[in-house]
PDB file of N, CA and C in Angstrom:
ATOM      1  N   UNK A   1      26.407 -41.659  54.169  1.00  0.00           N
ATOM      2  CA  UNK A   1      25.578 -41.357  55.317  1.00  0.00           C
ATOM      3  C   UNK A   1      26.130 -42.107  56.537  1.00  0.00           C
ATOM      4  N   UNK A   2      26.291 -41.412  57.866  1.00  0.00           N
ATOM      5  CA  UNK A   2      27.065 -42.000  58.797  1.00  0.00           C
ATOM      6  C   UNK A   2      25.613 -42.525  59.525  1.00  0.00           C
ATOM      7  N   UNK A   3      26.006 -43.545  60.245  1.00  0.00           N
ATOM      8  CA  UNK A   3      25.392 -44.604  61.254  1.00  0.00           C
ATOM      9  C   UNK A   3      25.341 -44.070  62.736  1.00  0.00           C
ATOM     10  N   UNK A   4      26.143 -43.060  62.816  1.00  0.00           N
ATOM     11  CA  UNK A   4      26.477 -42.390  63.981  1.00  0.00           C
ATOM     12  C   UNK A   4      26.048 -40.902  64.324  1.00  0.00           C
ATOM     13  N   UNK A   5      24.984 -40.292  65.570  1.00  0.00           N
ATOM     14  CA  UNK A   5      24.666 -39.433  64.958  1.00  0.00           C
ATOM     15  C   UNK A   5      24.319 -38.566  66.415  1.00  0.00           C
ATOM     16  N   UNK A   6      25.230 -37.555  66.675  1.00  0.00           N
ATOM     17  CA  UNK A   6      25.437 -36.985  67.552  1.00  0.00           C
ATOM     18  C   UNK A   6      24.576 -35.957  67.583  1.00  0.00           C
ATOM     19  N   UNK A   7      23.771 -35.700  68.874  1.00  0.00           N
ATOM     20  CA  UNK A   7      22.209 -35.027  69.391  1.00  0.00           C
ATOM     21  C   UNK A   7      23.119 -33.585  69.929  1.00  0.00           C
ATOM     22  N   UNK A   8      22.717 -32.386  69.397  1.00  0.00           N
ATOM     23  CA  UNK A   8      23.289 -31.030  69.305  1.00  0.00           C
ATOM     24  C   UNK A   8      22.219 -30.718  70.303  1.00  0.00           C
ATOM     25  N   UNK A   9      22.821 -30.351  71.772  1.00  0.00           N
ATOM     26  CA  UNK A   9      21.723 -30.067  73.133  1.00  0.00           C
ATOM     27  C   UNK A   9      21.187 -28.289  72.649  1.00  0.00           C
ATOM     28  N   UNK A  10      22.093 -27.482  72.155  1.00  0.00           N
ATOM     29  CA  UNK A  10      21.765 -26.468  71.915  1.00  0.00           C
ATOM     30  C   UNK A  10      21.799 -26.091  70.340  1.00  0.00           C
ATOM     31  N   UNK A  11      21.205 -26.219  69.553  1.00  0.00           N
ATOM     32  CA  UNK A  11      21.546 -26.163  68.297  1.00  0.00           C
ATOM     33  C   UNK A  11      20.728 -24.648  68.015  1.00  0.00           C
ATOM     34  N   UNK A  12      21.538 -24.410  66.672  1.00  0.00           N
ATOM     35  CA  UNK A  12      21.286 -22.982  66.188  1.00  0.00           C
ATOM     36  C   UNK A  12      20.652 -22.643  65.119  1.00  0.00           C
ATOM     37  N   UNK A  13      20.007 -23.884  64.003  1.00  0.00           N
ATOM     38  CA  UNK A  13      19.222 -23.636  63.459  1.00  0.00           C
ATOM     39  C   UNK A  13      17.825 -23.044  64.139  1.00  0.00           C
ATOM     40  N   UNK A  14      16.983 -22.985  63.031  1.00  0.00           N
ATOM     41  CA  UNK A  14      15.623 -22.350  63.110  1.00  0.00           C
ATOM     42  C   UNK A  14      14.861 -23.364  63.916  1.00  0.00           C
ATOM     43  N   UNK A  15      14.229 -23.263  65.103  1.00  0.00           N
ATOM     44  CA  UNK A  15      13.358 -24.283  65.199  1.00  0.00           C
ATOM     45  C   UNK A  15      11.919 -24.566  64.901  1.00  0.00           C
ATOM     46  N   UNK A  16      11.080 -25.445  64.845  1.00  0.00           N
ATOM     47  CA  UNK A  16       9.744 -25.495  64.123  1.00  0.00           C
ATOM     48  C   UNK A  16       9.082 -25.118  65.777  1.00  0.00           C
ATOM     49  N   UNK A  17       8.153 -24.162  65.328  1.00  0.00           N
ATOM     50  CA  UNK A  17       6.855 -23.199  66.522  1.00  0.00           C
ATOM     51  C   UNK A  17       6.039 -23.739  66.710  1.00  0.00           C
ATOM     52  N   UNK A  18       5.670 -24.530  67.652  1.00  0.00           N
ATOM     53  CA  UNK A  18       4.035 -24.848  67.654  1.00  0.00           C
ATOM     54  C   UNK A  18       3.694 -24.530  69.335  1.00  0.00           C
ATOM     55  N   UNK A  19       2.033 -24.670  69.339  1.00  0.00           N
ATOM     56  CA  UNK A  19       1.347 -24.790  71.014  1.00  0.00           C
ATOM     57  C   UNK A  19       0.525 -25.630  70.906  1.00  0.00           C
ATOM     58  N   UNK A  20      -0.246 -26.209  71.974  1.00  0.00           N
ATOM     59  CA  UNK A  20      -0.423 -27.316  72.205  1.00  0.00           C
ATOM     60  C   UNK A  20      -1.867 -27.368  71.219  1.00  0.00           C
ATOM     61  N   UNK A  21      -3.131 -28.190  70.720  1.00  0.00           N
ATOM     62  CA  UNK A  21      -4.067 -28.305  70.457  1.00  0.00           C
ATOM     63  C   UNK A  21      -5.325 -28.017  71.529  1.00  0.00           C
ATOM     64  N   UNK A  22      -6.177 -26.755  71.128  1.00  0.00           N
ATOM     65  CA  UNK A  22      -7.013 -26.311  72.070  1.00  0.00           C
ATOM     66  C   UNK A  22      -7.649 -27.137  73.068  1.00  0.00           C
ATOM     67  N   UNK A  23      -7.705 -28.766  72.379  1.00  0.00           N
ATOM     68  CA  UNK A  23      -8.740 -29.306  73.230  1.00  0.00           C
ATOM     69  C   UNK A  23      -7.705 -30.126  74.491  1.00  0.00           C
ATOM     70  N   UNK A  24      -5.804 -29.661  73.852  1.00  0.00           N
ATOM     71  CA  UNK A  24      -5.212 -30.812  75.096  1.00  0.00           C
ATOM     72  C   UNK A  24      -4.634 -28.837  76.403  1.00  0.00           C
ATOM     73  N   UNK A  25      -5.135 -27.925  76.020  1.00  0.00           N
ATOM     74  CA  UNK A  25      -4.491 -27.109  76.528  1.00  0.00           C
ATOM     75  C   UNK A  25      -5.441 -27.502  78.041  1.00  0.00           C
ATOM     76  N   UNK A  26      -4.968 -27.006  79.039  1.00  0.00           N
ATOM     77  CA  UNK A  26      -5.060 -27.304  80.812  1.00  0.00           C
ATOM     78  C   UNK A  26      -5.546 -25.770  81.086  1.00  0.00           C
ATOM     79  N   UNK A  27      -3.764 -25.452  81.521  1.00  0.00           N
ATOM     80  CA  UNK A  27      -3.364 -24.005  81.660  1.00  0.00           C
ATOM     81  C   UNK A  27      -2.502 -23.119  81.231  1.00  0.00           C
ATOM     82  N   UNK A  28      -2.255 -22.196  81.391  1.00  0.00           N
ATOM     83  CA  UNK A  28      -1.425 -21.651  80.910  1.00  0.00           C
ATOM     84  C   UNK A  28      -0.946 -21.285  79.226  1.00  0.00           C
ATOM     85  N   UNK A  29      -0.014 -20.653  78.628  1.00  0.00           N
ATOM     86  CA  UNK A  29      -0.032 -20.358  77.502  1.00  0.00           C
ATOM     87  C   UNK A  29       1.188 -21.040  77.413  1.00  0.00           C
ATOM     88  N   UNK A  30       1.482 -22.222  77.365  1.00  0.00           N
ATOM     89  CA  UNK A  30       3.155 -22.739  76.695  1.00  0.00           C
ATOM     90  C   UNK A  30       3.029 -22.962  75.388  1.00  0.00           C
ATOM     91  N   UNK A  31       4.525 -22.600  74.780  1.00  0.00           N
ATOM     92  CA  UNK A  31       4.866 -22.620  73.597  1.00  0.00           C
ATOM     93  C   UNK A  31       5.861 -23.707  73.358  1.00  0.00           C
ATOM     94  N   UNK A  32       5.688 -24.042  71.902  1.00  0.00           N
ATOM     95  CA  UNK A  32       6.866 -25.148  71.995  1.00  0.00           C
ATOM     96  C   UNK A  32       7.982 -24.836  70.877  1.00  0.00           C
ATOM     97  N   UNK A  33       9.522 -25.131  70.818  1.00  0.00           N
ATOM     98  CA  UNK A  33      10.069 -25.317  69.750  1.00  0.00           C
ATOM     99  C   UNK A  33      10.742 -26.733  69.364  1.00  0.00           C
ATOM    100  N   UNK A  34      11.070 -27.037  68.011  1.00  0.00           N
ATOM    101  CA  UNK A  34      11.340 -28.170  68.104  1.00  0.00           C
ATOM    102  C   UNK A  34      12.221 -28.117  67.039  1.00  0.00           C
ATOM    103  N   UNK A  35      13.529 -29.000  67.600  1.00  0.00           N
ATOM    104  CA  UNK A  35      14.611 -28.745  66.155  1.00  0.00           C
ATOM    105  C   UNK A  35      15.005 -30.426  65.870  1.00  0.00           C
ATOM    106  N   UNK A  36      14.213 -31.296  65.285  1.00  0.00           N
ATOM    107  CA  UNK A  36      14.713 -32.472  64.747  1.00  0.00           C
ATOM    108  C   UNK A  36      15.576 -32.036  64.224  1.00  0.00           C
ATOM    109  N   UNK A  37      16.777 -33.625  64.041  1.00  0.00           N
ATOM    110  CA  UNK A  37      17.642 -33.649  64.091  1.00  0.00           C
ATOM    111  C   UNK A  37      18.108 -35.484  63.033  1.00  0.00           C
ATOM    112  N   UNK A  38      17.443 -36.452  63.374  1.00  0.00           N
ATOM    113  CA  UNK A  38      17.357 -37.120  63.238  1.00  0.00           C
ATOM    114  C   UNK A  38      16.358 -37.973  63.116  1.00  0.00           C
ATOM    115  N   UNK A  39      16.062 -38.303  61.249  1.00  0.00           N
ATOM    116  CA  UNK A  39      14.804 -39.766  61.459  1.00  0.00           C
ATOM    117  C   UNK A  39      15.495 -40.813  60.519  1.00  0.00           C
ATOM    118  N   UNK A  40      14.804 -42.041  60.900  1.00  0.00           N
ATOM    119  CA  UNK A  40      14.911 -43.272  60.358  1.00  0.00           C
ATOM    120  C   UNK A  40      13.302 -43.812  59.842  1.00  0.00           C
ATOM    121  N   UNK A  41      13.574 -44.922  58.979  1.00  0.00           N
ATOM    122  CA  UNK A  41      12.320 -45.832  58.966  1.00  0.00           C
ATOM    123  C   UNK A  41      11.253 -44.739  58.673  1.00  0.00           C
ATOM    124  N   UNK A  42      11.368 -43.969  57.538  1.00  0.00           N
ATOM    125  CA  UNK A  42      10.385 -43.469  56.981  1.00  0.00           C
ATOM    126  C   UNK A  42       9.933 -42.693  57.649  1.00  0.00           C
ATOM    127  N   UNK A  43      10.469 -42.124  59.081  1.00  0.00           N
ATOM    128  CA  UNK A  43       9.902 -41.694  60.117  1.00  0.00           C
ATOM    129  C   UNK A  43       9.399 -41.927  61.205  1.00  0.00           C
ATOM    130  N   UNK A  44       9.763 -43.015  61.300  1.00  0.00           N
ATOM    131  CA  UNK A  44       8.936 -44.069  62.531  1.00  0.00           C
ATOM    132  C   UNK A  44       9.750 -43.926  63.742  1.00  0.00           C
ATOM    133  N   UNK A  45      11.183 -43.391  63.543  1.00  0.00           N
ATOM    134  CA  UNK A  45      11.914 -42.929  64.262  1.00  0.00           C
ATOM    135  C   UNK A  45      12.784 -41.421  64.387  1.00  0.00           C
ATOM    136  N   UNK A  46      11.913 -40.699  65.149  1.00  0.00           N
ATOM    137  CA  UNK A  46      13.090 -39.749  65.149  1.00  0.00           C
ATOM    138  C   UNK A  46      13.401 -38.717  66.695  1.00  0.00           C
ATOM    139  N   UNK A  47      14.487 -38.014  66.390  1.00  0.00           N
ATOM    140  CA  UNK A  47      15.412 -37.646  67.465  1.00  0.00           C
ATOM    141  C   UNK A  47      15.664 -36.243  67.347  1.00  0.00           C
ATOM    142  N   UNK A  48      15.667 -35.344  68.537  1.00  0.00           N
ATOM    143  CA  UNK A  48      16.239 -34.147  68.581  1.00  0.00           C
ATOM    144  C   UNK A  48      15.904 -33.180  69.747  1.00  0.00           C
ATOM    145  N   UNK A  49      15.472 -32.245  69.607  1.00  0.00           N
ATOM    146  CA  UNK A  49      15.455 -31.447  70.903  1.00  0.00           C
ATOM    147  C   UNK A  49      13.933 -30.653  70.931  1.00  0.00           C
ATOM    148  N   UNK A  50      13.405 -30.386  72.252  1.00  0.00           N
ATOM    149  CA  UNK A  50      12.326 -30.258  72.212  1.00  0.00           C
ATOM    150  C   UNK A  50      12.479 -29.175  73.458  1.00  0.00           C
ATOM    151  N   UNK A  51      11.628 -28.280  73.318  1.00  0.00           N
ATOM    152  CA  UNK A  51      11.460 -27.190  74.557  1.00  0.00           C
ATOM    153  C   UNK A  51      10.298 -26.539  74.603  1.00  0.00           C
ATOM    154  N   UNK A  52       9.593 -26.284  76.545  1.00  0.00           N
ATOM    155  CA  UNK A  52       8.494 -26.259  75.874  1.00  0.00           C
ATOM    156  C   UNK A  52       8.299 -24.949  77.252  1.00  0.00           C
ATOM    157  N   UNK A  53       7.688 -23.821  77.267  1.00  0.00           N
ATOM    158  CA  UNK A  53       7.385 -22.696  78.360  1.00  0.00           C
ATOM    159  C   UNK A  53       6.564 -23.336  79.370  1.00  0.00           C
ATOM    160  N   UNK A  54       6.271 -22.771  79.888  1.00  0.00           N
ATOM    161  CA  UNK A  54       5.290 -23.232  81.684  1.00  0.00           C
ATOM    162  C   UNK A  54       3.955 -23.304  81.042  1.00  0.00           C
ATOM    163  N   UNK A  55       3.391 -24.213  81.488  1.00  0.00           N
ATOM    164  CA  UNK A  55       1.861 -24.227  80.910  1.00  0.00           C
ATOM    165  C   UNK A  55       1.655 -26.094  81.366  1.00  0.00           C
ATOM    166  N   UNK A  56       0.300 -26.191  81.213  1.00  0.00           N
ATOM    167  CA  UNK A  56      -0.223 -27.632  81.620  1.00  0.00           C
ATOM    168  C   UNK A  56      -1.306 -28.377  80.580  1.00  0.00           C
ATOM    169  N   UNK A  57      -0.253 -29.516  79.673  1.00  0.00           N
ATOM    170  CA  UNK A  57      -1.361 -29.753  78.599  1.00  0.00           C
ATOM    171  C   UNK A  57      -1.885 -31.454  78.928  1.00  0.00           C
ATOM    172  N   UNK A  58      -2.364 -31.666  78.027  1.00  0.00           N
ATOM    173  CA  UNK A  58      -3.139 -33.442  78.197  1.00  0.00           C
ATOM    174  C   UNK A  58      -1.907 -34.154  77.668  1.00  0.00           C
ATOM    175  N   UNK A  59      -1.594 -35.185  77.802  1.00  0.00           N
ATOM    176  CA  UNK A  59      -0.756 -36.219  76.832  1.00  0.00           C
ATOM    177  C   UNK A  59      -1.086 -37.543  76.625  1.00  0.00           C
ATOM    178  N   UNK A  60      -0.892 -38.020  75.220  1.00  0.00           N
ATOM    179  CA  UNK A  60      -1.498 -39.184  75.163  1.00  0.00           C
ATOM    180  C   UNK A  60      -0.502 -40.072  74.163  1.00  0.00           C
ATOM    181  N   UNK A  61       0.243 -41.205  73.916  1.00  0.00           N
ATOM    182  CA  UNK A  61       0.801 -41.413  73.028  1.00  0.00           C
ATOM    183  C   UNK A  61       0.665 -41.871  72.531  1.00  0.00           C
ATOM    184  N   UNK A  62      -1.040 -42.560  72.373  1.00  0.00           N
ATOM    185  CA  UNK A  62      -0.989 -43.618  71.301  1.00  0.00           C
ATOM    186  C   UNK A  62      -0.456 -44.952  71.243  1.00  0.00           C
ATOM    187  N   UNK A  63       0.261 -44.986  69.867  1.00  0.00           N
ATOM    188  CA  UNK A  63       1.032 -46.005  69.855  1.00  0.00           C
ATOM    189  C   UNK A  63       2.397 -45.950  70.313  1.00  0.00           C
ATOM    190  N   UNK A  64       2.895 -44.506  70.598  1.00  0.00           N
ATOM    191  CA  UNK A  64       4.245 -43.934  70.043  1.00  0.00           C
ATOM    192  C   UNK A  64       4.992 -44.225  71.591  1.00  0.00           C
ATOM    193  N   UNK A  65       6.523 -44.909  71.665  1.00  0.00           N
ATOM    194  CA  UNK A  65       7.257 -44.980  72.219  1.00  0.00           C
ATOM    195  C   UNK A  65       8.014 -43.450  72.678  1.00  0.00           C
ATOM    196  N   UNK A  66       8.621 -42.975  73.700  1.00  0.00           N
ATOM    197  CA  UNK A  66       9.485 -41.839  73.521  1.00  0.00           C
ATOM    198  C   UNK A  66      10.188 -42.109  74.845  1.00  0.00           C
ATOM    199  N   UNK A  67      11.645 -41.575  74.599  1.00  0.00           N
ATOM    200  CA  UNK A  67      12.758 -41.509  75.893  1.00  0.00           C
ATOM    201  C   UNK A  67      12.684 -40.264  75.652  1.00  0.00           C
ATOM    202  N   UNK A  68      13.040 -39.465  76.808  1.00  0.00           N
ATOM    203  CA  UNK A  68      13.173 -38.276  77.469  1.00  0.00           C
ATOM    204  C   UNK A  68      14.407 -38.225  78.321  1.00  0.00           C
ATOM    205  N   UNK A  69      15.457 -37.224  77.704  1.00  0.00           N
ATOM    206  CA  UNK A  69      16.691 -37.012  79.059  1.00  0.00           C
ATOM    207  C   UNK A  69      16.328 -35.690  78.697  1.00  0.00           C
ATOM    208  N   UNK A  70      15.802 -35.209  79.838  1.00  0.00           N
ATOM    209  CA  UNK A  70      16.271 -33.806  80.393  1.00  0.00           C
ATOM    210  C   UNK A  70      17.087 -32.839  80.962  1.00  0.00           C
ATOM    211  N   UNK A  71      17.242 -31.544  79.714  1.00  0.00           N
ATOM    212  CA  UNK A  71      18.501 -30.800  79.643  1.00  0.00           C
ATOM    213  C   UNK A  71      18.429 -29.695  80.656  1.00  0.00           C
ATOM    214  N   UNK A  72      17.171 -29.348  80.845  1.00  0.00           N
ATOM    215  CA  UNK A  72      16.925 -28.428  81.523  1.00  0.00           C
ATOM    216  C   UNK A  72      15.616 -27.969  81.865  1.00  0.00           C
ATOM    217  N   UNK A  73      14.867 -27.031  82.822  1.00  0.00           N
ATOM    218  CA  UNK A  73      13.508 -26.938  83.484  1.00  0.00           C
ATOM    219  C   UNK A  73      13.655 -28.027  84.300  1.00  0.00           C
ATOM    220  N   UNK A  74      12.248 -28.181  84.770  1.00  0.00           N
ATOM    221  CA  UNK A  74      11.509 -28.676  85.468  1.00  0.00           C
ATOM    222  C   UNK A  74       9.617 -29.111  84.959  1.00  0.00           C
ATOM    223  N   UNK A  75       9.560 -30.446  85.191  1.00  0.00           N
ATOM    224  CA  UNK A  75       8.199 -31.011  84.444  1.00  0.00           C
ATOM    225  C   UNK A  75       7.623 -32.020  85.931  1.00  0.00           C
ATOM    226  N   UNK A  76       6.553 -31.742  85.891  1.00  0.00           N
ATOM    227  CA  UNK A  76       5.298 -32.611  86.364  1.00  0.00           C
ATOM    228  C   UNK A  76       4.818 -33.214  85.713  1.00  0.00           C
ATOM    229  N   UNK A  77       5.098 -34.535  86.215  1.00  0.00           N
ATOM    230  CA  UNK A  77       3.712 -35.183  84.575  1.00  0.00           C
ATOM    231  C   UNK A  77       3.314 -36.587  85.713  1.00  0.00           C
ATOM    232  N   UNK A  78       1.938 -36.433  85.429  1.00  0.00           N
ATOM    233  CA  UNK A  78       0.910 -37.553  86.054  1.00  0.00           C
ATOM    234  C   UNK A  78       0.107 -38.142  85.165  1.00  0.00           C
ATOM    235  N   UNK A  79       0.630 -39.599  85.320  1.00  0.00           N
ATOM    236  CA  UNK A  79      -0.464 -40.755  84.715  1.00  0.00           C
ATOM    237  C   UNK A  79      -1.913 -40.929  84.803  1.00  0.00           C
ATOM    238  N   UNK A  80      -2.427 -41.273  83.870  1.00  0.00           N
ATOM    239  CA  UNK A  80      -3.907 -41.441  84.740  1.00  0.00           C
ATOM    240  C   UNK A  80      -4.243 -42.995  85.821  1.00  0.00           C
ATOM    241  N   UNK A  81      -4.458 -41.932  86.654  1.00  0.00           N
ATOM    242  CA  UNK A  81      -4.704 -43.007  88.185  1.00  0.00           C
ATOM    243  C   UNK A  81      -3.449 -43.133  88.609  1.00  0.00           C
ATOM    244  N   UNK A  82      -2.349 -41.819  88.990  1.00  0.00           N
ATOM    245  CA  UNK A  82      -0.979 -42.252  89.527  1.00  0.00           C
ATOM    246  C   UNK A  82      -0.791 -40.752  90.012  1.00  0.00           C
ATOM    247  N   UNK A  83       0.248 -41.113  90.801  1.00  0.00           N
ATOM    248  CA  UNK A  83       0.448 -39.793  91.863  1.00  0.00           C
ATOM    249  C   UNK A  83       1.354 -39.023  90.691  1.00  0.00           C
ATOM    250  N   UNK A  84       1.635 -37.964  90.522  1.00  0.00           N
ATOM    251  CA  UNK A  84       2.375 -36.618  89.997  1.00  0.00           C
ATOM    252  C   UNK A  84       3.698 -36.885  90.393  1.00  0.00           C
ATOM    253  N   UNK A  85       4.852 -37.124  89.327  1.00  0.00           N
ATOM    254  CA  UNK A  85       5.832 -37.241  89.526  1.00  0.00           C
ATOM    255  C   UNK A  85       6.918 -36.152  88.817  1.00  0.00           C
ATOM    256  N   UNK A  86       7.955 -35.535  89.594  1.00  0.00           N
ATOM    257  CA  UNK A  86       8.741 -34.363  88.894  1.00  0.00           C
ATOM    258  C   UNK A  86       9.929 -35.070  88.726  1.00  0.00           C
ATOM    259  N   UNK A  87      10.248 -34.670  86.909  1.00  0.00           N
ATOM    260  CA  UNK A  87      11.838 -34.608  86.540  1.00  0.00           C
ATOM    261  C   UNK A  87      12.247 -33.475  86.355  1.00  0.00           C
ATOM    262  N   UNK A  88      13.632 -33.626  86.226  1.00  0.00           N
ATOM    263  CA  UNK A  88      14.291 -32.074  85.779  1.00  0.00           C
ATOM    264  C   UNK A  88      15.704 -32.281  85.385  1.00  0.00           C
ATOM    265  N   UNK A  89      16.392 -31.748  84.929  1.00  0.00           N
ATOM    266  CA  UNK A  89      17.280 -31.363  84.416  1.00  0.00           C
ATOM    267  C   UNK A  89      18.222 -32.623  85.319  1.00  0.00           C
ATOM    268  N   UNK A  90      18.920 -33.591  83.958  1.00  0.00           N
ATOM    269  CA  UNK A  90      20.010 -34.871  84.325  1.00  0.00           C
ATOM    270  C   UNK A  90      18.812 -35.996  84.588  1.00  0.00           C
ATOM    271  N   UNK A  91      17.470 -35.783  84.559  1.00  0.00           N
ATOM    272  CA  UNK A  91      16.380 -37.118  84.823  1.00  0.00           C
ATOM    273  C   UNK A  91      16.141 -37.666  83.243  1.00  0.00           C
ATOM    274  N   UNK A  92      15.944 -38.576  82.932  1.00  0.00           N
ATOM    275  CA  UNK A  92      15.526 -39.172  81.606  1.00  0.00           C
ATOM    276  C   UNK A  92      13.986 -40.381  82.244  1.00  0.00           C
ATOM    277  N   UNK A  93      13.740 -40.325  81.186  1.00  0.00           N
ATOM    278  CA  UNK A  93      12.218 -40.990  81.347  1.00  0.00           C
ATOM    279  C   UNK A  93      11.854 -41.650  80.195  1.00  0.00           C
ATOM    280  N   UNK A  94      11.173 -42.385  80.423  1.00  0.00           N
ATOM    281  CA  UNK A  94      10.353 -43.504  78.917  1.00  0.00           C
ATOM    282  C   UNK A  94       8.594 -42.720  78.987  1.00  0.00           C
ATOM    283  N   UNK A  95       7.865 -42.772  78.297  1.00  0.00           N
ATOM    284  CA  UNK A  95       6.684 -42.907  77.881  1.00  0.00           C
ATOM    285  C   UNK A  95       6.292 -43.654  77.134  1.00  0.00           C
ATOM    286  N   UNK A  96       5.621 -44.962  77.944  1.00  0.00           N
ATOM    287  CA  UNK A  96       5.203 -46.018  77.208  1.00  0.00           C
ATOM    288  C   UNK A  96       4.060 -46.223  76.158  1.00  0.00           C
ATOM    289  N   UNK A  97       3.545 -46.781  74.715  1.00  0.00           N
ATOM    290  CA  UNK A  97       3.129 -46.471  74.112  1.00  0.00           C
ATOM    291  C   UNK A  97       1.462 -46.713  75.135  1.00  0.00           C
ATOM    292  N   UNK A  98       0.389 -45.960  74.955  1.00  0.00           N
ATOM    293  CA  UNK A  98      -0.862 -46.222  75.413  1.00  0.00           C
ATOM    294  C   UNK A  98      -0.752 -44.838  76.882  1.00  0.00           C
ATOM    295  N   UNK A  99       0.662 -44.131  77.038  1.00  0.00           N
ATOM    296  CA  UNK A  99       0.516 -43.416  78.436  1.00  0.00           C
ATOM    297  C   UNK A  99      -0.586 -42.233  78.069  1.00  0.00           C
ATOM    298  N   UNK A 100      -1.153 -41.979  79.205  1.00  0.00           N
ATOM    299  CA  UNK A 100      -2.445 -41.109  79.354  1.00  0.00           C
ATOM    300  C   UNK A 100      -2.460 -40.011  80.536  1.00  0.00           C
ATOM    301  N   UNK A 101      -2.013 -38.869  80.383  1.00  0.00           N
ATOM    302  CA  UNK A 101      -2.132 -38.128  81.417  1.00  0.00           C
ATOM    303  C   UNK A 101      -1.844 -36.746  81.092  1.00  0.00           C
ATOM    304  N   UNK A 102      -1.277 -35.913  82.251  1.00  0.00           N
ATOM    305  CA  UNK A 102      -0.961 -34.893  82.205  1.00  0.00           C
ATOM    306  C   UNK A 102       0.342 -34.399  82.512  1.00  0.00           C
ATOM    307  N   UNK A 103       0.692 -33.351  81.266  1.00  0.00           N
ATOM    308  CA  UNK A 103       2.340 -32.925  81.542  1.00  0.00           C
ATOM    309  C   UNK A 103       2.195 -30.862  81.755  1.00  0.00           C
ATOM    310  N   UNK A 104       2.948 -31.032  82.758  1.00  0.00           N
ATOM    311  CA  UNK A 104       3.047 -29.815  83.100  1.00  0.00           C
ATOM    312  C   UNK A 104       4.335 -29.221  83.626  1.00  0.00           C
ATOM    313  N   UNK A 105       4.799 -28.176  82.576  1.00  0.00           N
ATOM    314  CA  UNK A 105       6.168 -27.605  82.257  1.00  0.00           C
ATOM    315  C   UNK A 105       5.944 -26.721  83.467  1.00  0.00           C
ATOM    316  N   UNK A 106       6.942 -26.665  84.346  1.00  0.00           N
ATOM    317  CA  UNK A 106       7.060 -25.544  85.754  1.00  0.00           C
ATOM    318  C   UNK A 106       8.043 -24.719  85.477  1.00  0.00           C
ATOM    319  N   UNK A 107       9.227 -24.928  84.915  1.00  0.00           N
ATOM    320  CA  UNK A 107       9.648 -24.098  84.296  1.00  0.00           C
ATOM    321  C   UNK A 107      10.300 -24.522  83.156  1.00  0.00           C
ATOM    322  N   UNK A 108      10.546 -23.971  82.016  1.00  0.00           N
ATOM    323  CA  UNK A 108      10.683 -23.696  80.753  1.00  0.00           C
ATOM    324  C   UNK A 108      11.665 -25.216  80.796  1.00  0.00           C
ATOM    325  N   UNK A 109      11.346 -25.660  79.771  1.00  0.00           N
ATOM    326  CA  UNK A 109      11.758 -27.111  79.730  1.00  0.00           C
ATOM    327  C   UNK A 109      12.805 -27.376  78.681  1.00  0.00           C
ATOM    328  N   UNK A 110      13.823 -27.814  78.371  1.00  0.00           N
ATOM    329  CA  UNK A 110      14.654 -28.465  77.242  1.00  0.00           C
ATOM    330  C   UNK A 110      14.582 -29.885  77.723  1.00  0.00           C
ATOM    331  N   UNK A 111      14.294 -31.249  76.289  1.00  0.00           N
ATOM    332  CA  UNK A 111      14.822 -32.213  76.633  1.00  0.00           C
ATOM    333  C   UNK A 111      15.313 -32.368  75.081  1.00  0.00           C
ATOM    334  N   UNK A 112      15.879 -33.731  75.362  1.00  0.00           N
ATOM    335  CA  UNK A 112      16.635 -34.750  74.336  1.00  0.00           C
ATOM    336  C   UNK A 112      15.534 -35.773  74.121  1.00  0.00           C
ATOM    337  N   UNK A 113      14.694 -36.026  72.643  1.00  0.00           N
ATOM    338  CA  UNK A 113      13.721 -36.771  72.653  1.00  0.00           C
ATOM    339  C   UNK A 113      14.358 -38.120  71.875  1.00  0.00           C
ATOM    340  N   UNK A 114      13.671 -38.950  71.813  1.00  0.00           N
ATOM    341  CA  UNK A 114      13.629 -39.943  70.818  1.00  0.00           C
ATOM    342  C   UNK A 114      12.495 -40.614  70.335  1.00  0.00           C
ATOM    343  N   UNK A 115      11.748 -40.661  69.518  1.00  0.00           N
ATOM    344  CA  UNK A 115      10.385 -41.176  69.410  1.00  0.00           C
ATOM    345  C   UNK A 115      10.346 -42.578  68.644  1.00  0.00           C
ATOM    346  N   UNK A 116       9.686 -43.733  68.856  1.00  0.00           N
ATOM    347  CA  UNK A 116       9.177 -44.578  68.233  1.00  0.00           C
ATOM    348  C   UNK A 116       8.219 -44.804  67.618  1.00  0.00           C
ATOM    349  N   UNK A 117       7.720 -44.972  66.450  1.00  0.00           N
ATOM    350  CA  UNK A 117       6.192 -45.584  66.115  1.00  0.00           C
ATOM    351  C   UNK A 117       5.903 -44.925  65.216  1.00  0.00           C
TER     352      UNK A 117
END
């Protein structure tokens, strides 16, 4: 098993389908796919690609750490009690464990995730 483990931006397997949970949906109808790629630590860590259609859901992380480099779209996402800030495509971002707000895909989104926790 290699130690080294290179993140496939477009990969061609099947990806796993989901949408958001009724009670975090906003607006809109976004869909998500998701093609892990990489876990560690039983799962406490893992890595891969995430894409998600236009739509506006709740976010909350709990305990859970996550970096974000974005491959492509455009995202709004506002903290609670913080002004609305846009990344997009070449922006990377942290979500610190306890963040509380709202994410909203403007247009169809690819990132590069990594999750903690």
């Amino acid at each position: 098993m290699s130690l080294l483990v290179a993140i496939d931006h477009n990969p061609t397997t099947e990806p796993v389908l989901g949408r958001p949970a009724p009670e975090k949906l906003i607006a809109g109808d976004p869909h998500f796919k998701t093609w892990a790629q990489d876990e560690a630590n039983d799962g406490d860590i893992c890595s891969g690609v995430w894409e998600a259609t236009p739509g506006e859901t709740r976010s909350a992380k709990g305990s859970t750490f996550e970096f974000c480099q974005i491959l492509s779209g455009v995202v709004e996402l506002t903290e609670e009690g913080a002004a609305p800030r846009v990344f997009r495509a070449g922006d990377s971002l942290i979500l610190k464990p306890g963040f509380k707000g709202i994410w909203k895909t403007i247009e169809t989104v690819r990132k590069v995730y990594v999750t903690v926790g």
